[in-house]
N, C-alpha and C. Protein backbone atom coordinates (compact mmCIF):
# COMPACT_ATOMS: atom_id res chain seq x y z
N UNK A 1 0.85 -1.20 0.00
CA UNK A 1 0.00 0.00 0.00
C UNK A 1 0.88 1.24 0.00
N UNK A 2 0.38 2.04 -0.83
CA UNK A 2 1.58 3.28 -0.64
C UNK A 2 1.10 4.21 0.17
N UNK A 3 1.96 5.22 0.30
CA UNK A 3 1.56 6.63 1.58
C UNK A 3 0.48 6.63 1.31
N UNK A 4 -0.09 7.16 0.12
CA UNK A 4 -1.68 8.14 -0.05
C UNK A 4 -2.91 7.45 0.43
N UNK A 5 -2.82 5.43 0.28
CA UNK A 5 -3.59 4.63 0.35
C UNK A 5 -3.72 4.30 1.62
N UNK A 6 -2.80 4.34 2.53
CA UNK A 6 -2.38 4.30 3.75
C UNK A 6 -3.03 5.38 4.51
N UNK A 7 -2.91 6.59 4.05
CA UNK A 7 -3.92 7.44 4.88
C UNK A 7 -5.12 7.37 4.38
N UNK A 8 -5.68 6.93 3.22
CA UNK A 8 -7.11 6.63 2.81
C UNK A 8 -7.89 5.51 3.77
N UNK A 9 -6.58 4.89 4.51
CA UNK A 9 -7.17 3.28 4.90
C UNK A 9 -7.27 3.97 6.33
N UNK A 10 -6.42 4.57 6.82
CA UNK A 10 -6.55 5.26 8.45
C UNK A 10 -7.79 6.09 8.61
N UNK A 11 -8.10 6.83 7.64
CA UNK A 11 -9.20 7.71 7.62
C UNK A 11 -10.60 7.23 7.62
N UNK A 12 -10.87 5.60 6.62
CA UNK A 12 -11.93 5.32 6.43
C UNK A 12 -12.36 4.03 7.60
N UNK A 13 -10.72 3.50 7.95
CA UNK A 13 -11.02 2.22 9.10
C UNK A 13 -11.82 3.05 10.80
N UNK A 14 -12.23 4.00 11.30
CA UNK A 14 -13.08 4.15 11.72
C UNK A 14 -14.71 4.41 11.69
N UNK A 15 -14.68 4.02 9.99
CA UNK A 15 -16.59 4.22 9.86
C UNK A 15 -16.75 2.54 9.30
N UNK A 16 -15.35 1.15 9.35
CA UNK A 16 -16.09 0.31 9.69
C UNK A 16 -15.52 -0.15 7.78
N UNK A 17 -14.69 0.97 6.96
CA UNK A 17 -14.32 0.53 5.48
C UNK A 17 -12.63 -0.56 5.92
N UNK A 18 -12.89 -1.73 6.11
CA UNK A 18 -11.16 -2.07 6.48
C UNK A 18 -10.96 -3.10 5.15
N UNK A 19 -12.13 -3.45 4.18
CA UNK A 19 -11.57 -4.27 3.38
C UNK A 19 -10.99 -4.00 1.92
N UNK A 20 -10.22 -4.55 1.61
CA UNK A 20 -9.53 -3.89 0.38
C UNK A 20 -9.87 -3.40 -0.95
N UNK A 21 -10.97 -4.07 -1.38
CA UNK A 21 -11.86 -3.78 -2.50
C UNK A 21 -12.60 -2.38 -2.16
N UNK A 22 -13.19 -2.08 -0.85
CA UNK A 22 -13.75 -1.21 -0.45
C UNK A 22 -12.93 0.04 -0.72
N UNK A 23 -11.75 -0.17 -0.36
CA UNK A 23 -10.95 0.95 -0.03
C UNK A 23 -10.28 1.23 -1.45
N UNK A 24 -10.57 0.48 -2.70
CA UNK A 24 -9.48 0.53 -3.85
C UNK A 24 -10.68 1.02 -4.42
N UNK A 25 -12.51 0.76 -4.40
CA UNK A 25 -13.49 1.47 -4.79
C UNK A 25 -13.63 3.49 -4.56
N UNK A 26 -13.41 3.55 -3.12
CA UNK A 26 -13.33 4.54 -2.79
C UNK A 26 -12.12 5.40 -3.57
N UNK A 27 -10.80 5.02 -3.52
CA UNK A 27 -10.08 5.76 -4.22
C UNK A 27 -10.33 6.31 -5.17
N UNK A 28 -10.91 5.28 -6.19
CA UNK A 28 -11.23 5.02 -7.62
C UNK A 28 -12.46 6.31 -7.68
N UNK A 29 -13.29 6.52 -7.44
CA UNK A 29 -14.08 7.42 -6.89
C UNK A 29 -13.60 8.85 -6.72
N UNK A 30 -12.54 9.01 -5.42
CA UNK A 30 -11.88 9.86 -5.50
C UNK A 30 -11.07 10.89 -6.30
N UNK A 31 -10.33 9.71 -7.32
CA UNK A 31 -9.62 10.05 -8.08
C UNK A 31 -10.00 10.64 -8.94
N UNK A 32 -11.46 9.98 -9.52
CA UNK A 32 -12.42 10.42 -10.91
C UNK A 32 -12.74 11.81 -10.57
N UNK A 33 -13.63 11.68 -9.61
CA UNK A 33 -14.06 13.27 -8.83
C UNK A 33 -12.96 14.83 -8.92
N UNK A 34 -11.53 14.19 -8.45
CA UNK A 34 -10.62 15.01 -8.76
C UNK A 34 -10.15 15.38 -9.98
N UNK A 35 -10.57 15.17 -11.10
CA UNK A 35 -9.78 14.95 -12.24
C UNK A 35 -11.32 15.37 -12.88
N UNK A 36 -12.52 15.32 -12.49
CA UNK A 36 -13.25 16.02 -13.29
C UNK A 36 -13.53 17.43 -12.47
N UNK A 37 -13.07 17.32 -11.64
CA UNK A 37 -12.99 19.15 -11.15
C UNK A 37 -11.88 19.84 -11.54
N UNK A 38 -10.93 19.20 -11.88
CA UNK A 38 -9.70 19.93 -12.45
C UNK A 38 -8.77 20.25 -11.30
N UNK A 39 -9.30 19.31 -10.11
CA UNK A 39 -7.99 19.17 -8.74
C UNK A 39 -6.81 18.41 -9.15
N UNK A 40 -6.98 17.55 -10.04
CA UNK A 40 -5.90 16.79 -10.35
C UNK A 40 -4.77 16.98 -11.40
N UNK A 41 -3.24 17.08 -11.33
CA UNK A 41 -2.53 17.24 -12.24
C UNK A 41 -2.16 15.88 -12.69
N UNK A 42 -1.46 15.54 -11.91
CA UNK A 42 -0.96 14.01 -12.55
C UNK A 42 -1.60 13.01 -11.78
N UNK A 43 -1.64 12.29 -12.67
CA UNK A 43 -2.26 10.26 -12.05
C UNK A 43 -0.70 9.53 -12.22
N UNK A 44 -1.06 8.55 -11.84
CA UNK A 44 -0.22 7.42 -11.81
C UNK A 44 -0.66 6.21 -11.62
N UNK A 45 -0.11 5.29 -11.97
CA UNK A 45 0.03 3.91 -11.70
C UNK A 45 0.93 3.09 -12.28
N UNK A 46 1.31 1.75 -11.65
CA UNK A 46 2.18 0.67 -12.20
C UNK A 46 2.06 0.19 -13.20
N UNK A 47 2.61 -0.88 -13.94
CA UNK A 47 2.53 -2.10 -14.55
C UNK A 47 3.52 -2.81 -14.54
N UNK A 48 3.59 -4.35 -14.36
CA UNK A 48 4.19 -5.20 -14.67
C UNK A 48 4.39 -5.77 -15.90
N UNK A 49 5.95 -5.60 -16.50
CA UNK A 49 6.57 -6.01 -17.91
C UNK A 49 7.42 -6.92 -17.93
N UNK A 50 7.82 -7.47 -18.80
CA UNK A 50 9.18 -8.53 -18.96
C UNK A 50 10.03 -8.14 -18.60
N UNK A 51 10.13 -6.46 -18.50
CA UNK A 51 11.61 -5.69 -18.26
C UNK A 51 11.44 -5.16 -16.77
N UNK A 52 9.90 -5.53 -15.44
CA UNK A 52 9.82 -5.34 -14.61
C UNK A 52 8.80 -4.44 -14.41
N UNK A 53 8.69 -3.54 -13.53
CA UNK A 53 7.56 -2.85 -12.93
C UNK A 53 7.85 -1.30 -12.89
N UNK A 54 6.87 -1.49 -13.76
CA UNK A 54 7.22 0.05 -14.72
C UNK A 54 6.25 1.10 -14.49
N UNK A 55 6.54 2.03 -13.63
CA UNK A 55 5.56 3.64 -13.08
C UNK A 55 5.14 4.66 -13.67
N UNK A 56 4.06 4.57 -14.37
CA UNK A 56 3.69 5.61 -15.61
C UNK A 56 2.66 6.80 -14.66
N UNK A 57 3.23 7.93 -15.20
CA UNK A 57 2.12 9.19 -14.70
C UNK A 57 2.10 10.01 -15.90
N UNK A 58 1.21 10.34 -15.82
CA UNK A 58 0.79 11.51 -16.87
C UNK A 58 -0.01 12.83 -16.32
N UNK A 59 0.01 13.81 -17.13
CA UNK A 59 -0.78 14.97 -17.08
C UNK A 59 -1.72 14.65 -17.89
N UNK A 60 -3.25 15.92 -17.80
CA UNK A 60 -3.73 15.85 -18.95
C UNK A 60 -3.12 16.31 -20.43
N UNK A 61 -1.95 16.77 -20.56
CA UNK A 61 -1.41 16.65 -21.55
C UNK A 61 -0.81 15.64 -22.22
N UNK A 62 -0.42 14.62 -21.42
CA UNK A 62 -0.08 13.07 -22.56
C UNK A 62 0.72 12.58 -21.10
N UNK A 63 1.68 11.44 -21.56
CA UNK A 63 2.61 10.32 -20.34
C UNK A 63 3.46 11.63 -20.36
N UNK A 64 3.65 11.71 -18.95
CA UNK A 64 4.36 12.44 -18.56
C UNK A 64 6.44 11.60 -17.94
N UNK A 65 6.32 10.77 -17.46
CA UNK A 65 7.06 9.72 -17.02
C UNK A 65 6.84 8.04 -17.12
N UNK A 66 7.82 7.64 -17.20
CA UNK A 66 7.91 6.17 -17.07
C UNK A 66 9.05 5.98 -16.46
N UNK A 67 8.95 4.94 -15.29
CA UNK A 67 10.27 4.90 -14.53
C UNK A 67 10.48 3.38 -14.10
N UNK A 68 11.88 2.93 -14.52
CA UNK A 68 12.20 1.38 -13.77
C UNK A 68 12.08 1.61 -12.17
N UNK A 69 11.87 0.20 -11.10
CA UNK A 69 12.20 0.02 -10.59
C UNK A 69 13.26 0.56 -9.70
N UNK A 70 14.63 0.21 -10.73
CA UNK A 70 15.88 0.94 -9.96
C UNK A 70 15.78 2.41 -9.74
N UNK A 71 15.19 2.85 -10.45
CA UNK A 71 14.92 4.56 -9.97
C UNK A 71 14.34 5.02 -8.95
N UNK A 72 14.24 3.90 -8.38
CA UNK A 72 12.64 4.28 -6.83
C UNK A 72 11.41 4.75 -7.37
N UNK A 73 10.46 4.33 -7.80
CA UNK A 73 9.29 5.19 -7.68
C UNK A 73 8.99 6.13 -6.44
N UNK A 74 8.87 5.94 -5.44
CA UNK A 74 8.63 7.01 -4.27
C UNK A 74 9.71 7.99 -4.72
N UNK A 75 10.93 8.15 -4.87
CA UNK A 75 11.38 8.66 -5.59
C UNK A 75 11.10 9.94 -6.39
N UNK A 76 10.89 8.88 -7.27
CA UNK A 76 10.12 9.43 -8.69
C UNK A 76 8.88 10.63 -8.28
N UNK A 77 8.12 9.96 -7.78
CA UNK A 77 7.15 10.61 -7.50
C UNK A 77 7.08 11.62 -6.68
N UNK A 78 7.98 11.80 -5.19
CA UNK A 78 8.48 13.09 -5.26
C UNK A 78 9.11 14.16 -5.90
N UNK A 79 9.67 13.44 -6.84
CA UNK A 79 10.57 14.71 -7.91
C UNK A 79 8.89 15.52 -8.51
N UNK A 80 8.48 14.45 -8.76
CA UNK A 80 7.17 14.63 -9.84
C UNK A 80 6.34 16.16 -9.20
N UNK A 81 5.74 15.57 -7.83
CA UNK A 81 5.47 16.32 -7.10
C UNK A 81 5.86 17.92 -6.60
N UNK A 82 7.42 17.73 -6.28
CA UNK A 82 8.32 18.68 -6.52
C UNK A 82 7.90 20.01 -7.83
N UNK A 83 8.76 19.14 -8.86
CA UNK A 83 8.43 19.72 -10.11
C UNK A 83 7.89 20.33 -10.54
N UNK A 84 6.40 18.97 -10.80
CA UNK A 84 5.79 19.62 -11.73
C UNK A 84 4.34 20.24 -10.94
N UNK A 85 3.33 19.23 -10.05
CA UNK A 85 2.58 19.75 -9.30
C UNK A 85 2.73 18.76 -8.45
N UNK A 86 2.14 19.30 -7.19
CA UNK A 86 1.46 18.11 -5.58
C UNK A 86 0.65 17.73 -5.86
N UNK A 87 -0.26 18.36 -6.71
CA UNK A 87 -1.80 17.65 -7.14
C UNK A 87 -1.92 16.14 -7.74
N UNK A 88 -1.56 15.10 -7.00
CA UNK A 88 -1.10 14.09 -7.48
C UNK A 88 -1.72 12.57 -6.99
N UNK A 89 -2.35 12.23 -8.06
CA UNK A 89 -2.65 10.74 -7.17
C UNK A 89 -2.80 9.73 -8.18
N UNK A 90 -2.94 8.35 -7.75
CA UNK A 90 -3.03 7.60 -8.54
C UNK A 90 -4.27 6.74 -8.75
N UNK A 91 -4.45 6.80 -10.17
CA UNK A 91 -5.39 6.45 -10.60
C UNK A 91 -5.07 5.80 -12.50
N UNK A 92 -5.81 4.81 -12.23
CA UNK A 92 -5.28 4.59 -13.69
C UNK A 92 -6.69 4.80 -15.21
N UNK A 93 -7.54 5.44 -14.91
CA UNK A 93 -8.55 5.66 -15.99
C UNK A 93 -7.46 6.66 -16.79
N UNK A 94 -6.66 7.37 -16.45
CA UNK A 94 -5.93 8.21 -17.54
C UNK A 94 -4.90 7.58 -18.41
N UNK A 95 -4.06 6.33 -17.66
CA UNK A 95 -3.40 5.96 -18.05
C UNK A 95 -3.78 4.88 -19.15
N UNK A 96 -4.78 4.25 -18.92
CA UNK A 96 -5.60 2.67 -19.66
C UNK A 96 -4.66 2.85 -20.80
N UNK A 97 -5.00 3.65 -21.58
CA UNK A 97 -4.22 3.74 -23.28
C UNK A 97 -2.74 3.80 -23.09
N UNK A 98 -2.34 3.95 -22.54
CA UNK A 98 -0.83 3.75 -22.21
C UNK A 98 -0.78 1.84 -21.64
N UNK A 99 -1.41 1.98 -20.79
CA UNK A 99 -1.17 0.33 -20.65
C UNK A 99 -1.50 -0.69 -21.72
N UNK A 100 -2.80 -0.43 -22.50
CA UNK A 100 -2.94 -0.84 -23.83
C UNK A 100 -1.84 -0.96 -24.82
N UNK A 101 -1.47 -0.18 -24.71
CA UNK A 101 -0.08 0.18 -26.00
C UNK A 101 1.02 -0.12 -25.46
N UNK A 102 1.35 -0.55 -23.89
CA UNK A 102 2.26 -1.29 -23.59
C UNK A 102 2.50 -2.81 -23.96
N UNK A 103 1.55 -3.68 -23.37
CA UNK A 103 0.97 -4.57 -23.44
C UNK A 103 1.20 -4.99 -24.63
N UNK A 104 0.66 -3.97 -25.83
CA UNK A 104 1.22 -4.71 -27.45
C UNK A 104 2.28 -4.63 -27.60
N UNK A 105 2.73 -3.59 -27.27
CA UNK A 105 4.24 -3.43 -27.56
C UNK A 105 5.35 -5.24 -27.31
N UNK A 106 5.04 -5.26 -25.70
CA UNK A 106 5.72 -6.15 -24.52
C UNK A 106 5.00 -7.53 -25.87
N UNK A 107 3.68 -7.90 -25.93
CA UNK A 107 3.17 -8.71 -26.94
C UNK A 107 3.74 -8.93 -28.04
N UNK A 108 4.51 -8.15 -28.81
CA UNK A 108 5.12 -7.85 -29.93
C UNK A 108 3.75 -7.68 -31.25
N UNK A 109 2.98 -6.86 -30.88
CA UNK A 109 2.17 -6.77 -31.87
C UNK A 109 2.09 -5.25 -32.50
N UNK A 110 2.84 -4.19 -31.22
CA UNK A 110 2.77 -3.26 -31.56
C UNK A 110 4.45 -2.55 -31.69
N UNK A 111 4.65 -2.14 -33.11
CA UNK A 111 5.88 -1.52 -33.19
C UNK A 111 6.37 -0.13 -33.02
N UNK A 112 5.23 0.95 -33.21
CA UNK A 112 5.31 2.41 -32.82
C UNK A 112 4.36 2.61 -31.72
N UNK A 113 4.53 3.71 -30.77
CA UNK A 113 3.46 4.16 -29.84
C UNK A 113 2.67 5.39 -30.44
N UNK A 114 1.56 5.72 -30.49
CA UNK A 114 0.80 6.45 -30.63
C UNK A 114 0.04 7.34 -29.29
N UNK A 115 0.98 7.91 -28.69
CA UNK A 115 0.54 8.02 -27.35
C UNK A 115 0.66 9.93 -26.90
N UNK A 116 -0.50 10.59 -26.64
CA UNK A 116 0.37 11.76 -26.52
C UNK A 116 1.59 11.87 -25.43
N UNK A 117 2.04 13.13 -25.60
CA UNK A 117 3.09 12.68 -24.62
C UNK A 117 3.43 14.13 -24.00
N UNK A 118 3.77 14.58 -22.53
CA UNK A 118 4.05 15.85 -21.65
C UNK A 118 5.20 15.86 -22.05
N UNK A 119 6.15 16.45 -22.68
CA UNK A 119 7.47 16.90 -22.39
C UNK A 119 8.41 17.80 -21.38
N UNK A 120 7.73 18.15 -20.74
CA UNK A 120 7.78 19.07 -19.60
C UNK A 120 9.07 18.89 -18.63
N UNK A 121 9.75 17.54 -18.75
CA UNK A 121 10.56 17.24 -18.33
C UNK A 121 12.23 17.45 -18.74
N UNK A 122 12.30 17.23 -20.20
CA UNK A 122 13.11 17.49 -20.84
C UNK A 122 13.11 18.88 -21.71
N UNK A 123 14.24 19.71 -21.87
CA UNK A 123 14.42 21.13 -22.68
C UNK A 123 15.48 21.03 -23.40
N UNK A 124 15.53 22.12 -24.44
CA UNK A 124 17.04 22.23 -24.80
C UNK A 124 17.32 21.31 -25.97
N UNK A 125 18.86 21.13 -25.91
CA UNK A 125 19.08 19.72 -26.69
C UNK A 125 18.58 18.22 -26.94
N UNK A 126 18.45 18.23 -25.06
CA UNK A 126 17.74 16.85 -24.53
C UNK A 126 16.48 16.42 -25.38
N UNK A 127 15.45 17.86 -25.32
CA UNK A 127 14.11 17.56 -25.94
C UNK A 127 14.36 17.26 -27.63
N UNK A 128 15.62 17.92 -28.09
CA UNK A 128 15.86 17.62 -29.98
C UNK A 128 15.89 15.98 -30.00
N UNK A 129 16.92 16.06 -28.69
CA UNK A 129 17.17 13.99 -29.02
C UNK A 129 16.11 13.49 -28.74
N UNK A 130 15.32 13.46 -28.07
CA UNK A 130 13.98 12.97 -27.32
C UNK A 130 12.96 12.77 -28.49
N UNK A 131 13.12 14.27 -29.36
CA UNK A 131 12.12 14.18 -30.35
C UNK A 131 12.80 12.92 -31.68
N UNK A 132 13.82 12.96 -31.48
CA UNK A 132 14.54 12.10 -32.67
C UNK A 132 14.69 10.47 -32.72
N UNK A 133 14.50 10.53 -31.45
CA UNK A 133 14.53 8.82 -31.21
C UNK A 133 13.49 8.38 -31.78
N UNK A 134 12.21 8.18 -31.69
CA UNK A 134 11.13 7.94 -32.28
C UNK A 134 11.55 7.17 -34.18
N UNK A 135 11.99 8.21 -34.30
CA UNK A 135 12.52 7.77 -36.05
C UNK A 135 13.70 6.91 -36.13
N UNK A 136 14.02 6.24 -35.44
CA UNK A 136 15.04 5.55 -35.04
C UNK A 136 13.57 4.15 -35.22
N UNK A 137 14.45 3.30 -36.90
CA UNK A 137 12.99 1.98 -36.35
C UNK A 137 13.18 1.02 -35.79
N UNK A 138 11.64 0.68 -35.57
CA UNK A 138 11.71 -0.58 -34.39
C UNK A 138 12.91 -1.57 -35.13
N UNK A 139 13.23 -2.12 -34.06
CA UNK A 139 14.30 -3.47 -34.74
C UNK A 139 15.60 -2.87 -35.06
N UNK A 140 15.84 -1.58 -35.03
CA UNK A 140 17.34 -0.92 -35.69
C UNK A 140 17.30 0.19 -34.60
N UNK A 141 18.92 0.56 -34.75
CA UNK A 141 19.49 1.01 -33.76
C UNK A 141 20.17 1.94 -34.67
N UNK A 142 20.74 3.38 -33.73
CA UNK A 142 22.13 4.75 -33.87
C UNK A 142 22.71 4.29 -33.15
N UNK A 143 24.26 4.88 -33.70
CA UNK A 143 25.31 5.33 -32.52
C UNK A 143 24.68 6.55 -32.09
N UNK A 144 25.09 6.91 -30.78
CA UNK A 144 25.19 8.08 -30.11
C UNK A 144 26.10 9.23 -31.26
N UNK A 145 26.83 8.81 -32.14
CA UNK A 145 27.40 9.62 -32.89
C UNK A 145 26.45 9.78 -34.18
N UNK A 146 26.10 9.09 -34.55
CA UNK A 146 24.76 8.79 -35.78
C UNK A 146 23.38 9.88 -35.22
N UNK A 147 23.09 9.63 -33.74
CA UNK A 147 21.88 10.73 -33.30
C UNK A 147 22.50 12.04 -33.40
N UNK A 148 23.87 12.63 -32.66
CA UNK A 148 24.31 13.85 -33.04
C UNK A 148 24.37 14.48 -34.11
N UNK A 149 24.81 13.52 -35.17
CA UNK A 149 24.70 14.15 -36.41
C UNK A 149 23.41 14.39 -37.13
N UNK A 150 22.48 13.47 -36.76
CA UNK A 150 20.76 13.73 -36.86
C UNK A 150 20.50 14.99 -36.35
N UNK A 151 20.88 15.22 -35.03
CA UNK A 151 20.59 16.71 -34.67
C UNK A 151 20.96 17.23 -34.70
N UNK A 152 21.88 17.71 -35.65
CA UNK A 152 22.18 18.92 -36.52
C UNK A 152 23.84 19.45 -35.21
N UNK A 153 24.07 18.56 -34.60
CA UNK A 153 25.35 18.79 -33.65
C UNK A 153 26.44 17.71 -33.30
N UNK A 154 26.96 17.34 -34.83
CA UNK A 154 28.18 16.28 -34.52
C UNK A 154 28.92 15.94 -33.67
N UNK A 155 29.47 16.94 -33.00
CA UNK A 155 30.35 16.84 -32.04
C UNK A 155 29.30 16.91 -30.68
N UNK A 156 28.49 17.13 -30.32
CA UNK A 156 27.71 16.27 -29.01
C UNK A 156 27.45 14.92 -28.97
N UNK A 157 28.24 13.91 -28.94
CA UNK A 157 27.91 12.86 -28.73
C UNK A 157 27.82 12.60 -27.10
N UNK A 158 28.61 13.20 -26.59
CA UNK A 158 28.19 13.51 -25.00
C UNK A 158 26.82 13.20 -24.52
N UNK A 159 26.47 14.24 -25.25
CA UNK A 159 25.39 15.26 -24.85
C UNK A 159 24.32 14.37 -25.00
N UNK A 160 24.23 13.25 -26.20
CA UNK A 160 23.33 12.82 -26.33
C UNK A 160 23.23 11.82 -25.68
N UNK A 161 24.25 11.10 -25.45
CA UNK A 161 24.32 10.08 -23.97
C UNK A 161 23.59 10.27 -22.85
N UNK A 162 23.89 12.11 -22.52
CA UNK A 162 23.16 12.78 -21.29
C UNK A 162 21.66 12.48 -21.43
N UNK A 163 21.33 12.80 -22.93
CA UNK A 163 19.96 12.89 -23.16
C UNK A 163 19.10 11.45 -22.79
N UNK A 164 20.04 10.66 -23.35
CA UNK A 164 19.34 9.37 -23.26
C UNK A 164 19.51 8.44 -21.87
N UNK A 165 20.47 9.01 -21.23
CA UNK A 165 20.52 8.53 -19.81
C UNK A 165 19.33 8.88 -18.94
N UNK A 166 18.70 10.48 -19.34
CA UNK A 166 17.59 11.35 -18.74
C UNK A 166 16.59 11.49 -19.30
N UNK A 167 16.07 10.35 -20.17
CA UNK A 167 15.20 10.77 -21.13
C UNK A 167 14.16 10.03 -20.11
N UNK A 168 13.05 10.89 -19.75
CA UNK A 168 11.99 11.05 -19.06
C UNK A 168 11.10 9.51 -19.22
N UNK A 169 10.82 9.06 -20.50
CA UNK A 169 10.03 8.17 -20.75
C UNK A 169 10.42 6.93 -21.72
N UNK A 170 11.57 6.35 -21.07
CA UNK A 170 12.12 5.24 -21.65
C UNK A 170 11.11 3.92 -21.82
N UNK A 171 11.45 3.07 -23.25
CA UNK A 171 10.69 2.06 -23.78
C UNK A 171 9.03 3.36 -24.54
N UNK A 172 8.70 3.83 -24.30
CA UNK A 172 8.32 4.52 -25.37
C UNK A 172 8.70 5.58 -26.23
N UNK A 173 9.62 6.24 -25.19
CA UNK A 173 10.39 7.00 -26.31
C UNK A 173 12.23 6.48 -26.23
N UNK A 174 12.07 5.84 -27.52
CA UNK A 174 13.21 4.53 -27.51
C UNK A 174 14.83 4.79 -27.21
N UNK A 175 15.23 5.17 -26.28
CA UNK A 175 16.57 5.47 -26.55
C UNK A 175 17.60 3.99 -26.58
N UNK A 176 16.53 2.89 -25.85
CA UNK A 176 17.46 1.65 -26.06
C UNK A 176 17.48 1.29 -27.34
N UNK A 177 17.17 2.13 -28.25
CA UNK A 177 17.45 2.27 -29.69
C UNK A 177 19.22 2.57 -29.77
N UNK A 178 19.67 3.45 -29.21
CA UNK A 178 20.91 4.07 -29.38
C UNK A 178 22.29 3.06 -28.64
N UNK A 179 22.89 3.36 -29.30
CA UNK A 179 24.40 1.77 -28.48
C UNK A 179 25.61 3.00 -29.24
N UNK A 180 26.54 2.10 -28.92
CA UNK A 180 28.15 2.53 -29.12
C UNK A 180 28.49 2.40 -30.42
N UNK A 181 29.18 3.42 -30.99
CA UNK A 181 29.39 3.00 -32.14
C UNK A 181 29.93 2.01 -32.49
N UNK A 182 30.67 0.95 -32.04
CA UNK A 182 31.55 -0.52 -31.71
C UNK A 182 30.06 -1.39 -31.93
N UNK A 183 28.95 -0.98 -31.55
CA UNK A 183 27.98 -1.87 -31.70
C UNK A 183 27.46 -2.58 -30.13
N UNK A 184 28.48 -2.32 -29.35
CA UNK A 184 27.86 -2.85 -28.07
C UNK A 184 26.58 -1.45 -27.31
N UNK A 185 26.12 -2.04 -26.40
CA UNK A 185 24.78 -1.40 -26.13
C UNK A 185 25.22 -0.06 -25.51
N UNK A 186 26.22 -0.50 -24.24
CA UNK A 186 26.10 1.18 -23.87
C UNK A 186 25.30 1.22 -22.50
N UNK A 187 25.08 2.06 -22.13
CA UNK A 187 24.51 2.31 -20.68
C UNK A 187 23.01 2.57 -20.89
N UNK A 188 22.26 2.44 -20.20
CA UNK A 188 20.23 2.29 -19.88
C UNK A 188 20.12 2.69 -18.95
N UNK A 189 19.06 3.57 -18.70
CA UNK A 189 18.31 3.76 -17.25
C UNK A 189 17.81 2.34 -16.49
N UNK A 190 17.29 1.74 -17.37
CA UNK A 190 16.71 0.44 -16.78
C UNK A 190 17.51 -0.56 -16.74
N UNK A 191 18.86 -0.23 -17.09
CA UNK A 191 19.86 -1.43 -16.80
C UNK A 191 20.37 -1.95 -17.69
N UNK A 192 21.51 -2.80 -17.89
CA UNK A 192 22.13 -3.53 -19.29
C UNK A 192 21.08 -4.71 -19.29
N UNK A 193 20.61 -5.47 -18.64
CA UNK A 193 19.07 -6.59 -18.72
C UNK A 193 18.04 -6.08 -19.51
N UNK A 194 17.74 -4.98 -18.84
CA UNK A 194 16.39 -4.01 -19.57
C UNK A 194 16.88 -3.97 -21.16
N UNK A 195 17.48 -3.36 -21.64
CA UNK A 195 18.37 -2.60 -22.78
C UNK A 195 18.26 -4.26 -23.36
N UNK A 196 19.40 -4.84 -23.54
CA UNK A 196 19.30 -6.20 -23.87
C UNK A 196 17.76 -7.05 -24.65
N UNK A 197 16.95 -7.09 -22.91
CA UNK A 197 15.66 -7.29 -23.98
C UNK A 197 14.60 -6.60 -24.47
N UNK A 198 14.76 -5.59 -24.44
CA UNK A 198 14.02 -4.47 -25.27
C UNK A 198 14.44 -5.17 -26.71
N UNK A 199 15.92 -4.79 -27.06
CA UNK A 199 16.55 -4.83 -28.52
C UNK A 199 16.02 -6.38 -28.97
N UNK A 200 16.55 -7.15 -28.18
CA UNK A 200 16.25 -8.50 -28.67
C UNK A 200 14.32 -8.96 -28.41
N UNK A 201 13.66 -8.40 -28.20
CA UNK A 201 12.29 -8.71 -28.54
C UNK A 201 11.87 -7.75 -30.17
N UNK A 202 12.25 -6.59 -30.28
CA UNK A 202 12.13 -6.04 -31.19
C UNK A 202 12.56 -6.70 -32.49
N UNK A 203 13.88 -7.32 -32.04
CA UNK A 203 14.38 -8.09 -33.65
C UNK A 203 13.95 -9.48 -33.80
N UNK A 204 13.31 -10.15 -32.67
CA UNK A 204 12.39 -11.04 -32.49
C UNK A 204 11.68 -11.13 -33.73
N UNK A 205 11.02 -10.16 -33.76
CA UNK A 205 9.71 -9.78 -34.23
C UNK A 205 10.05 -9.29 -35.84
């Protein structure tokens, strides 16, 4: 149970709500209510993938984040909070289409995402590479030197490392597309495991 659910469960276990369905109804409730008054900035919720347990939030502007495991979600979700707003809870009616389009993806039925998306996270250069990965196709891979020169800045190959180390919403916006120019993979937010089978389900397919 996380913090927010935890005080939902303290608050409601004196009128006699202690069972779990009850208390995951009520949220659910909550959440809707907030989000059609316009109290709510971001939702959230989990999913479980081949590559692990993966924390998607969004704004009403599109997925705002996706985060492994190793990143902490609590974490995460304070930065989020921090950031972008406190107005924050989880609920997944915003997310459904994101889990849909995961699901095919992880399935191998789906090869591009069609998903809007918050950028709010990334600026600058970061957001050029961010926007560029996408065209990078399923099943094929850049060097980090191959994306620089895509974005119009050869000599940042750095930079674009930076980008893709920090890129807000990894596995939909593909940077485990990008490896070493030698051909080996290179570093992942989600890990050399993650990275690994991302590439190798894609050429699966």
């Amino acid at each position: 149970m996380d913090p927010q659910e935890a005080v939902s469960a303290a608050l409601l276990a004196p009128l006699g709500y202690a069972e779990e369905p009850v208390l995951e109804r009520l949220h659910a409730r909550l959440a809707a209510a907030a989000e059609r008054s316009g109290d709510l900035d971001i939702t959230y919720r989990t999913i479980d993938t081949p590559v692990g347990t993966l924390l998607l939030a969004a704004t009403a502007q599109g997925l705002l984040r996706v985060a492994y495991e190793r990143e902490n979600h609590d974490h995460v979700l304070e930065k989020l909070s921090a950031r972008i707003s406190p107005r924050i809870l989880k609920s997944a009616h915003r997310l459904e289409p994101v889990v849909r389009e995961l699901e095919e993806y992880f399935s191998g039925t789906r090869s591009r995402f069609d998903l809007p998306l918050d950028l709010s996270l990334s600026s600058g250069y970061r957001r050029e590479v961010l926007a560029h990965l996408p065209r990078i196709g399923y099943g094929h891979t850049e060097s980090y030197a191959q994306v620089a020169l895509a974005t119009g800045n050869p000599k940042a190959v750095r930079a674009v490392g930076t980008a893709c180390a920090t890129n807000p919403l990894p596995v939909v916006v593909p940077c485990h597309r990008v490896v070493r120019s030698d051909g080996s993979a290179g570093g992942y937010v989600g890990g050399p495991d993650a990275k690994a089978a991302l590439l190798m389900l894609e050429r699966a397919v």
